[in-house]
C-alpha atoms as a PDB file:
ATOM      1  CA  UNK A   1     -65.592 -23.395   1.642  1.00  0.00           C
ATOM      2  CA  UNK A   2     -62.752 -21.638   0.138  1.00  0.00           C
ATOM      3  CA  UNK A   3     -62.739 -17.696  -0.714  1.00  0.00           C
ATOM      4  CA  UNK A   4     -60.173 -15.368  -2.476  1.00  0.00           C
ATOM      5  CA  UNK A   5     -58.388 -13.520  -0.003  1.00  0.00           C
ATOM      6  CA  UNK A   6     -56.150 -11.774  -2.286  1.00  0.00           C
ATOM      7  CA  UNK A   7     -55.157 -12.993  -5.946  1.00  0.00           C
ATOM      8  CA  UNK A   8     -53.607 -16.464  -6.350  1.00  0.00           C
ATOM      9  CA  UNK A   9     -54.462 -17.023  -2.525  1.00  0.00           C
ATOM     10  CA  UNK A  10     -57.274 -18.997  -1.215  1.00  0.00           C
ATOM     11  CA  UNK A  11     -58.263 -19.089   2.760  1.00  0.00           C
ATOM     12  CA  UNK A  12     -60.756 -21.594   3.998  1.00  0.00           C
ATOM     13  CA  UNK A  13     -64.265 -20.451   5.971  1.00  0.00           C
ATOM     14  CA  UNK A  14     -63.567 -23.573   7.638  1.00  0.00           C
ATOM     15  CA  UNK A  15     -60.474 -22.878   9.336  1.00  0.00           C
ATOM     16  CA  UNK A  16     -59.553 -26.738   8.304  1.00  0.00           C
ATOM     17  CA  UNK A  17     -56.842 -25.767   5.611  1.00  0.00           C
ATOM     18  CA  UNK A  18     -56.643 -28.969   3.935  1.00  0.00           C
ATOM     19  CA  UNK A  19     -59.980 -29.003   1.784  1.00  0.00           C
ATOM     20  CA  UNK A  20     -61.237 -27.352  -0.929  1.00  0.00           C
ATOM     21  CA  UNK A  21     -65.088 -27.077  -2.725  1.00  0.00           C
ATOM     22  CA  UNK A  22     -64.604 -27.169  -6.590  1.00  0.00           C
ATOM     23  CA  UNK A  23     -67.232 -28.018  -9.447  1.00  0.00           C
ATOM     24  CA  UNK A  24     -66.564 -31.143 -11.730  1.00  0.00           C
ATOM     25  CA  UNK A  25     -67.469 -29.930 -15.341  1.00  0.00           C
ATOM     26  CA  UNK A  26     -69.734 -31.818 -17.695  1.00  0.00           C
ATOM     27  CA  UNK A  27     -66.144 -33.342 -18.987  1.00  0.00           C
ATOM     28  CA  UNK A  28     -64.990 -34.272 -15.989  1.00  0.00           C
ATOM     29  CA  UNK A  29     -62.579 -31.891 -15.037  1.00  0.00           C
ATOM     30  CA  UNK A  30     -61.995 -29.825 -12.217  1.00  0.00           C
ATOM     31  CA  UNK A  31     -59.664 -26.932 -11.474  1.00  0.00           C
ATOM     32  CA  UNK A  32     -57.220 -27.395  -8.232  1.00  0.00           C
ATOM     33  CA  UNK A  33     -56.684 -24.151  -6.654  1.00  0.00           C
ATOM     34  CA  UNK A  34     -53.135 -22.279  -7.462  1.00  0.00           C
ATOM     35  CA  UNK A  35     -52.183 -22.537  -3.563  1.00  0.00           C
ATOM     36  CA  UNK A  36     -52.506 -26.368  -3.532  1.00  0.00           C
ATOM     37  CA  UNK A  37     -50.675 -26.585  -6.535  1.00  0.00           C
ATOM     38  CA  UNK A  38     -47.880 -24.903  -5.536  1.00  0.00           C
ATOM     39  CA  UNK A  39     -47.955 -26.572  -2.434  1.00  0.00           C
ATOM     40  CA  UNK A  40     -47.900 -30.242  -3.961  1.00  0.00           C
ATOM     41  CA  UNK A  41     -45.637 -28.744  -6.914  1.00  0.00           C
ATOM     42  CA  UNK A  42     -48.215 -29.683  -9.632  1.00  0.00           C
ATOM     43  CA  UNK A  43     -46.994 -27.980 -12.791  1.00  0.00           C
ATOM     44  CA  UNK A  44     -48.265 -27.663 -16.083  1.00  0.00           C
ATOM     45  CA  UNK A  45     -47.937 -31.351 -16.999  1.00  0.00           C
ATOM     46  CA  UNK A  46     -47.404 -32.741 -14.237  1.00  0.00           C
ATOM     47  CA  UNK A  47     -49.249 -36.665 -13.875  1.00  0.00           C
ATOM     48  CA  UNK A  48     -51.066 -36.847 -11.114  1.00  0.00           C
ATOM     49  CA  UNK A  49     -52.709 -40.209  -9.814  1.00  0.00           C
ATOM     50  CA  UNK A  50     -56.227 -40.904  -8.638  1.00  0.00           C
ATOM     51  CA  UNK A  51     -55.993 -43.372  -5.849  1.00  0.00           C
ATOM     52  CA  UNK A  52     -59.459 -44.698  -4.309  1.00  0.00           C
ATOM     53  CA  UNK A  53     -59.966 -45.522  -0.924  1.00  0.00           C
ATOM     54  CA  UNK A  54     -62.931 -46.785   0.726  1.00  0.00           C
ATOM     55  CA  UNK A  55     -64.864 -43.598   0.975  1.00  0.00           C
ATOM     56  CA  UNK A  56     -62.431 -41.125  -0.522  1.00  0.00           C
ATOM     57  CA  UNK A  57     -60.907 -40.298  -4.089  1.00  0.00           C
ATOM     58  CA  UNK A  58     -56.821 -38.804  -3.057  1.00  0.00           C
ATOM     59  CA  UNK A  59     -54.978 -37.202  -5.745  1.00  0.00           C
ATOM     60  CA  UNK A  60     -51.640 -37.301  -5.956  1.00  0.00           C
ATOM     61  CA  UNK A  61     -47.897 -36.207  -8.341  1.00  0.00           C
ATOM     62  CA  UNK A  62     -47.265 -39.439  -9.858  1.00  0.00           C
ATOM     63  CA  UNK A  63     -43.695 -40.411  -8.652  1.00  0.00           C
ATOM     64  CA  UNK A  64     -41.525 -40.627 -11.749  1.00  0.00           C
ATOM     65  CA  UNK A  65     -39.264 -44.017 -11.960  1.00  0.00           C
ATOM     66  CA  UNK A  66     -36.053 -44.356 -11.799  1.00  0.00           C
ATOM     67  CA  UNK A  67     -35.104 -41.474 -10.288  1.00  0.00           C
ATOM     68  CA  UNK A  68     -37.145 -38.177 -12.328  1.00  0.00           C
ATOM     69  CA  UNK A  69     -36.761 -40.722 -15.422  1.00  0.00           C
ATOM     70  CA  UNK A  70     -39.932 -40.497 -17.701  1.00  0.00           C
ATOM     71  CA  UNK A  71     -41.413 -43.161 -19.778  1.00  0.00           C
ATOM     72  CA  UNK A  72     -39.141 -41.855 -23.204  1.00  0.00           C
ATOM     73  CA  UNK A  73     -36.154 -42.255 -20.752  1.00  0.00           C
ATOM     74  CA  UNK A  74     -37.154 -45.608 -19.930  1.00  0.00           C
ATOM     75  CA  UNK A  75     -37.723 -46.851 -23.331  1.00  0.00           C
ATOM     76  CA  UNK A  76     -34.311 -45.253 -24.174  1.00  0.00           C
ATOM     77  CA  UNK A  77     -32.263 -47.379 -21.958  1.00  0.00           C
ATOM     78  CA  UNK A  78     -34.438 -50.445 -23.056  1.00  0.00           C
ATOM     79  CA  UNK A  79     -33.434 -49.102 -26.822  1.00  0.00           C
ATOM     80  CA  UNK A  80     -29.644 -48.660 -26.333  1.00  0.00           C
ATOM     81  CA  UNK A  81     -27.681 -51.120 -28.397  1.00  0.00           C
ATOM     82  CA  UNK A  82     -30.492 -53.259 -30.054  1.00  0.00           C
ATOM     83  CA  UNK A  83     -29.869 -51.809 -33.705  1.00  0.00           C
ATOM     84  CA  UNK A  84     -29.585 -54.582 -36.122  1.00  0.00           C
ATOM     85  CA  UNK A  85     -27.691 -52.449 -38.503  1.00  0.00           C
ATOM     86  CA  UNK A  86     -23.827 -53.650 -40.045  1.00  0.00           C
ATOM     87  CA  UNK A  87     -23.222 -49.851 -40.511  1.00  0.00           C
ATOM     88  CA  UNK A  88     -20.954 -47.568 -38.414  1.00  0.00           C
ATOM     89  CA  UNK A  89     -22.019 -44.600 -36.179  1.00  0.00           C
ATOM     90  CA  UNK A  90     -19.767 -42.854 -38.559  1.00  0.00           C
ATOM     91  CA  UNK A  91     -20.992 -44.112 -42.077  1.00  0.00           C
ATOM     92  CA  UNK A  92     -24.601 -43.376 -40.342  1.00  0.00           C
ATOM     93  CA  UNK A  93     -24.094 -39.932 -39.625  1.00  0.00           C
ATOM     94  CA  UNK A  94     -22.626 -39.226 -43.080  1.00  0.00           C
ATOM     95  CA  UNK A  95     -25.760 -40.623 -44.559  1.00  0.00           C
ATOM     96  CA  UNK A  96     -28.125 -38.457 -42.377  1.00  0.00           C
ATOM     97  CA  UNK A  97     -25.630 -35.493 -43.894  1.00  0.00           C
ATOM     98  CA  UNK A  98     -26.292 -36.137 -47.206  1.00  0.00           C
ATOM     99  CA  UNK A  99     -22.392 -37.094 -47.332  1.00  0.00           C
ATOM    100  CA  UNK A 100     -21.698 -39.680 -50.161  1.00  0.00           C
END
């Protein structure tokens, strides 16, 4: 369905534009061309989300919460202030210095 036109650009025999032929490997994986990724801004380690429909498998960016948050900023605000510790900031840092 898709050729090479030139490198890192894929045209369709089909004239449709909005599919693509690839092989799934023996793993499971497939390789989604470089003009759809650039298109849908999938970049190395991005998360991407099957979603299936009655007769069709989409993929799509998983939308980050919170506003580009990821799941270690999440768990950051959930961490702020719940330290159980009678120490200071201060006195902490002095011990992480090797300070006496």
């Amino acid at each position: 369905m898709w050729r090479e036109a030139k490198e890192n650009e894929l045209t369709s025999n089909t004239g449709g534009g909005n599919t693509a032929c690839m092989t799934v490997t023996v793993k499971g994986q497939i390789t989604i061309p470089q003009a759809l990724r650039e298109r849908f801004g999938l970049q190395p380690g991005t998360e991407v989300e099957f979603v299936a429909d009655a007769d069709a498998l989409r993929l799509k960016p998983r939308k980050r919460s919170r506003r580009g948050a990821t799941a270690f900023d999440a768990w950051l605000v959930k961490a702020a202030g719940s330290a159980t510790t009678k120490l200071s900031t201060d006195q902490i840092m002095a011990m992480t210095r090797g300070e006496d």
